[in-house]
Structures are given as C-alpha cells and as structure tokens.
N, C-alpha and C. Protein backbone atom coordinates (compact mmCIF):
# COMPACT_ATOMS: atom_id res chain seq x y z
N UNK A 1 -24.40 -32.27 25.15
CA UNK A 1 -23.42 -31.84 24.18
C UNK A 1 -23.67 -30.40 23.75
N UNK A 2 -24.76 -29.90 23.81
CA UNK A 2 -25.02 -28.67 23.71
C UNK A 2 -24.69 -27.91 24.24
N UNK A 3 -24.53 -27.80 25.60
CA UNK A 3 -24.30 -26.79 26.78
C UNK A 3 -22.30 -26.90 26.78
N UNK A 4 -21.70 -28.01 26.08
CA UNK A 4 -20.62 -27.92 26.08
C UNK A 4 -20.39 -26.83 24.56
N UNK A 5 -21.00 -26.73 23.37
CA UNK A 5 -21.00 -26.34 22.09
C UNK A 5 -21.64 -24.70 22.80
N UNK A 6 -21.69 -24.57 23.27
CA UNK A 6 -22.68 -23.32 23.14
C UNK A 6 -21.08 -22.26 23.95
N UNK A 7 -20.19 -23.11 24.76
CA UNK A 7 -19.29 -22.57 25.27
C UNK A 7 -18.10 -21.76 24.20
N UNK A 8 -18.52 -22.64 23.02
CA UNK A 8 -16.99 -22.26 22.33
C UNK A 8 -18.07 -21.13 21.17
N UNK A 9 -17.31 -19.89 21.22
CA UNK A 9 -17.93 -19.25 20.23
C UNK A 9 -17.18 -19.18 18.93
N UNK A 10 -18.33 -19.09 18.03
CA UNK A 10 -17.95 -19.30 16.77
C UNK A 10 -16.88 -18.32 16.08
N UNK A 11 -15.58 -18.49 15.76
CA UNK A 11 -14.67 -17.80 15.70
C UNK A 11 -14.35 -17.10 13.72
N UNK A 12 -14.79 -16.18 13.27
CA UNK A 12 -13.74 -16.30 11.83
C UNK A 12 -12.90 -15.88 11.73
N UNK A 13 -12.60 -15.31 10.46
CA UNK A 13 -10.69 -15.35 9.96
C UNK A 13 -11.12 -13.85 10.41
N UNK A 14 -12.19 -12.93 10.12
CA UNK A 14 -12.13 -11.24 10.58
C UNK A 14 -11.82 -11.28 12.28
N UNK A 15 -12.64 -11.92 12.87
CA UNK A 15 -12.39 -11.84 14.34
C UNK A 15 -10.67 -12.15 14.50
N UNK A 16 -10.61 -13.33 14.32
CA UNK A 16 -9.26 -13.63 14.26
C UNK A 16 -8.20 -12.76 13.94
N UNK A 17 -8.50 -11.81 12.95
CA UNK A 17 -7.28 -11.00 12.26
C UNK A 17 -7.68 -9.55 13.35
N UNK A 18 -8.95 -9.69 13.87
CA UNK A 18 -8.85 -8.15 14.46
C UNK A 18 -8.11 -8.65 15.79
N UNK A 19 -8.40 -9.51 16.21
CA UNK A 19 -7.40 -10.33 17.54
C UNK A 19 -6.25 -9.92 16.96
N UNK A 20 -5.30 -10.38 16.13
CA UNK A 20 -4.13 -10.40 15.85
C UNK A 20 -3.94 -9.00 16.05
N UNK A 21 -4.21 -8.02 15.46
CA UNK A 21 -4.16 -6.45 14.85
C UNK A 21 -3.75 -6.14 16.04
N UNK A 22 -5.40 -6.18 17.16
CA UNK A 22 -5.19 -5.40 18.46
C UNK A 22 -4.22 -5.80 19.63
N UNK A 23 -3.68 -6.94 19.08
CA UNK A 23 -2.40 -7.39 20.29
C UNK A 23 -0.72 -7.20 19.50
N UNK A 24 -1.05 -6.46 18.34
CA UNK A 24 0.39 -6.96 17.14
C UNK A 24 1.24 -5.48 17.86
N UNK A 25 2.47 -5.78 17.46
CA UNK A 25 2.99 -4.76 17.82
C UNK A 25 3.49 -4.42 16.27
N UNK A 26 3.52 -3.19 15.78
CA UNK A 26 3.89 -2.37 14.39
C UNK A 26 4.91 -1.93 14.56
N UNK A 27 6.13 -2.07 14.57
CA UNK A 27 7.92 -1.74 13.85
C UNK A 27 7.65 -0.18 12.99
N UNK A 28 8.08 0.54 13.23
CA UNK A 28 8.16 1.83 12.03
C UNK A 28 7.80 2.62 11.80
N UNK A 29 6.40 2.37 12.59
CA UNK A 29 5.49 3.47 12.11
C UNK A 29 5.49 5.07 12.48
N UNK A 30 6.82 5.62 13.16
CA UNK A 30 7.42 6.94 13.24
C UNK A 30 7.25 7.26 11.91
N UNK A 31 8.16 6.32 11.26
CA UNK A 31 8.72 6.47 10.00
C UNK A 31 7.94 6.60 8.68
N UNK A 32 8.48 7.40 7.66
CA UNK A 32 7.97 7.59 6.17
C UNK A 32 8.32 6.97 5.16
N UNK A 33 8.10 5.85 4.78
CA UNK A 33 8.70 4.99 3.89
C UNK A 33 8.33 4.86 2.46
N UNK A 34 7.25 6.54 2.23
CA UNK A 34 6.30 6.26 0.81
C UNK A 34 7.37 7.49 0.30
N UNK A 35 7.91 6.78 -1.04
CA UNK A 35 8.98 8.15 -1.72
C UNK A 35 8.42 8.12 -3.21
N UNK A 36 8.73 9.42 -3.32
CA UNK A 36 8.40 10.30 -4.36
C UNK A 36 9.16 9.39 -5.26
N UNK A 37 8.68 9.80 -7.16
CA UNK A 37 10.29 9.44 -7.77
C UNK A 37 11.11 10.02 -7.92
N UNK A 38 10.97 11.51 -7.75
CA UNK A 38 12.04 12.49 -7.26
C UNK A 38 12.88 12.17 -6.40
N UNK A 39 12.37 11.75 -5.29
CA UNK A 39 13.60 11.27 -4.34
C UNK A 39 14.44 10.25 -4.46
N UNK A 40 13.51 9.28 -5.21
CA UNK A 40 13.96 7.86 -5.59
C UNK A 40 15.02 7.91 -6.64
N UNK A 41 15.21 8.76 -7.80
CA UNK A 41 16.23 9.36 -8.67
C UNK A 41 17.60 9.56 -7.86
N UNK A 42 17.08 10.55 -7.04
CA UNK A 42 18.13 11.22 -6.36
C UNK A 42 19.01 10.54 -5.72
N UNK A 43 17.83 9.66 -4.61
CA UNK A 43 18.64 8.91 -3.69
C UNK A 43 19.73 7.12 -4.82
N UNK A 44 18.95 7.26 -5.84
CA UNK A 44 19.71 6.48 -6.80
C UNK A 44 21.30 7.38 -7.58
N UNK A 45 21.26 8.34 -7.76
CA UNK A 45 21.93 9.44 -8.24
C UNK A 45 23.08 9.22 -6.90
N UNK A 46 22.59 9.84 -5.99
CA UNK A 46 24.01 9.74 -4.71
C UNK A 46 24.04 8.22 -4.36
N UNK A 47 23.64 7.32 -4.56
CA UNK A 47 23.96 5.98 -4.32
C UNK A 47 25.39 6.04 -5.40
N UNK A 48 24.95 6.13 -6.56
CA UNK A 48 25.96 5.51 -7.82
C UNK A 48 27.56 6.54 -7.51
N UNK A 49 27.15 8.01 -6.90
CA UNK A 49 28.30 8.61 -6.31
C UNK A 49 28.96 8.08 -5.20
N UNK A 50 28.62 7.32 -4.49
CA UNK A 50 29.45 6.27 -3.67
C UNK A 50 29.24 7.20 -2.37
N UNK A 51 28.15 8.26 -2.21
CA UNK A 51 28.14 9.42 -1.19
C UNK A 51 28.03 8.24 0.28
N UNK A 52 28.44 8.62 1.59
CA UNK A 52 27.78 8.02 2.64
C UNK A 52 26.30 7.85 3.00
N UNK A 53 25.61 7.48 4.18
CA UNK A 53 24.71 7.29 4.60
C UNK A 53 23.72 8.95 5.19
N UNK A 54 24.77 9.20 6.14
CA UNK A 54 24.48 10.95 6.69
C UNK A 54 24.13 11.90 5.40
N UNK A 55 25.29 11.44 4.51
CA UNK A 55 25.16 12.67 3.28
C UNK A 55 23.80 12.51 2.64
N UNK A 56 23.26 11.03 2.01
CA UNK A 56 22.28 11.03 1.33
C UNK A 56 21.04 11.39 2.89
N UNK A 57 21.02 11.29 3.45
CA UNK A 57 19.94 11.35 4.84
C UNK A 57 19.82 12.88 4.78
N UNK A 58 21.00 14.12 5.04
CA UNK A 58 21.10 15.27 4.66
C UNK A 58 20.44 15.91 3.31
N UNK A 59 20.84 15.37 2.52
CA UNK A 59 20.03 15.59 1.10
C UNK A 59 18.37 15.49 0.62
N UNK A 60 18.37 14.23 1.06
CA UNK A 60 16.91 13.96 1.14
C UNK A 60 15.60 14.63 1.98
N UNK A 61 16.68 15.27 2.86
CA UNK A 61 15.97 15.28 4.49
C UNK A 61 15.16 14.23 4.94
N UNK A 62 15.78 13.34 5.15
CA UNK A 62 14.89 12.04 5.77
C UNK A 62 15.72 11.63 6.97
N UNK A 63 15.40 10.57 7.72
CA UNK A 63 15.59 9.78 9.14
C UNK A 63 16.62 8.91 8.47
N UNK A 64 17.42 8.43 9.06
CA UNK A 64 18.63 7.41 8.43
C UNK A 64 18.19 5.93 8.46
N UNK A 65 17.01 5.53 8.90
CA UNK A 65 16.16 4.55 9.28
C UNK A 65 15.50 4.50 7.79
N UNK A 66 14.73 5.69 7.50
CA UNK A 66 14.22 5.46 5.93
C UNK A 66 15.06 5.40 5.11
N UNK A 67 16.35 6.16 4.99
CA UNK A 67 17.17 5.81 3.59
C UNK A 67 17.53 4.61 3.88
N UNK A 68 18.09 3.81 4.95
CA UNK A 68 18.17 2.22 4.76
C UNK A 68 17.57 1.07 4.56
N UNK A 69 16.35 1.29 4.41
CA UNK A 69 14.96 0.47 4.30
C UNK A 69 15.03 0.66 2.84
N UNK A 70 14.72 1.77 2.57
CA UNK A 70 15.08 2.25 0.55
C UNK A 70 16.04 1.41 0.09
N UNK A 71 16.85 1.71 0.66
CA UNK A 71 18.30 1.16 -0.21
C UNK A 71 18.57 -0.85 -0.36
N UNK A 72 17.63 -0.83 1.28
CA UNK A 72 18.06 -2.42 0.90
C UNK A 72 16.93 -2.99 0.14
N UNK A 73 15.29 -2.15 0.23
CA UNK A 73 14.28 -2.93 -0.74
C UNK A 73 15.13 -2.77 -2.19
N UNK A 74 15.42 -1.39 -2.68
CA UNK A 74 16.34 -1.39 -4.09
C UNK A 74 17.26 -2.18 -4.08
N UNK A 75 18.24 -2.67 -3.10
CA UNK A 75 19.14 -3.57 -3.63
C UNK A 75 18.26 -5.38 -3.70
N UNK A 76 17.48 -5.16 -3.04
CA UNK A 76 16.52 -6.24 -3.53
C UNK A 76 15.87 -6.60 -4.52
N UNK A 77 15.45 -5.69 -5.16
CA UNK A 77 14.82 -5.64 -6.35
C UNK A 77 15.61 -5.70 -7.30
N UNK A 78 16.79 -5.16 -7.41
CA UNK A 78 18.01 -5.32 -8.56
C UNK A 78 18.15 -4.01 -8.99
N UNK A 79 17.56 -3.14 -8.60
CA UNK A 79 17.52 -1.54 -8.86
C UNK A 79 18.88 -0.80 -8.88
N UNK A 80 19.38 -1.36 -7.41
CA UNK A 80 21.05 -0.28 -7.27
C UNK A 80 21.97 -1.77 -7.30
N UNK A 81 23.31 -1.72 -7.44
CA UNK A 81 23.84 -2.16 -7.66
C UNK A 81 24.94 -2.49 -6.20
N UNK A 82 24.95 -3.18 -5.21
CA UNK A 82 26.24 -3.55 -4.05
C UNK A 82 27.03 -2.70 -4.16
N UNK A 83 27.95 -1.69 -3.66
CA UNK A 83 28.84 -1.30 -4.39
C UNK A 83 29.98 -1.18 -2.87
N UNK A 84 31.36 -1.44 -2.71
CA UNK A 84 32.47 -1.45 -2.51
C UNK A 84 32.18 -0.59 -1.39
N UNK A 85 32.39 0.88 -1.10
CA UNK A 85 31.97 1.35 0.24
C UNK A 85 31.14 0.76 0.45
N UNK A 86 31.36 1.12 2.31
CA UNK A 86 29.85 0.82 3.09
C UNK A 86 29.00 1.99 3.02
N UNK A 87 27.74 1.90 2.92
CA UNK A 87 26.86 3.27 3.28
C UNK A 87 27.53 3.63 4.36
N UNK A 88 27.93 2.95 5.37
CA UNK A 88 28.19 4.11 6.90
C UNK A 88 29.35 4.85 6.68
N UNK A 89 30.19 4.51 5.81
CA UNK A 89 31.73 4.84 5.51
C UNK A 89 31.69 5.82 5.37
C-alpha cells in the first residue's frame, strides 16, 4: 500500500491555485480599468447628458472596451441610472 501512496503526491490549495493561474487564460488585460474620480465624475457627467459611447471614449481618452465595463459595473451598483438612448446611439 505504500508504493501505491507514495505515487500520488501530496497536493494543496497553493499548488492547486498556481496550477489553475498557469493554465487560466486572463480576458482584459490590454485594458485599464483603474479610474480616477475625476474621470469617474466626468464619465458620470456625460452619461446624465445622454452623450454616445465614441463621444464619452473621445473625452476620457480611453478604449471603448473600458468605458463599457465602467458603465455597466455603475449601472450595477445603482450609481447611473438606465437611461432611454443606447450608449452606441
């Protein structure tokens, strides 16, 4: 029974999670998703103006990938409000 036990190595949750890590594939990471509250004002400010998607992306100077990640964690949180246009409009 030994020589069968000696086969399986003893595994923990660190090994395990560095397994996971080094085979995971990461979504985003081009991207900048840490905002100022300057920007966060702003990009709240042209939200409530009903501006498009390009316009606030122009303004901000950001990727159109980050202002939509923003906008839907804020509409998650209860921060901005749904509003009638589409952002792409």
């Amino acid at each position: 029974m030994q020589a069968a036990e000696s086969l399986i190595r003893p595994s923990t949750w660190q090994q395990e999670k560095a397994l996971i890590k080094a085979r995971a594939y990461v979504a985003g990471v081009q991207y900048n998703f840490i905002w100022t509250p300057q920007d966060k004002a702003k990009f709240r400010r042209l939200w409530r103006e009903n501006r498009g998607l390009m316009y606030i992306c122009n303004e901000l100077d950001r990727h159109w990938v980050e202002v939509m990640v923003l906008a839907a964690d804020l509409l998650d949180r209860g921060q901005i409000k749904e509003r009638e246009r589409p952002l792409f409009g």
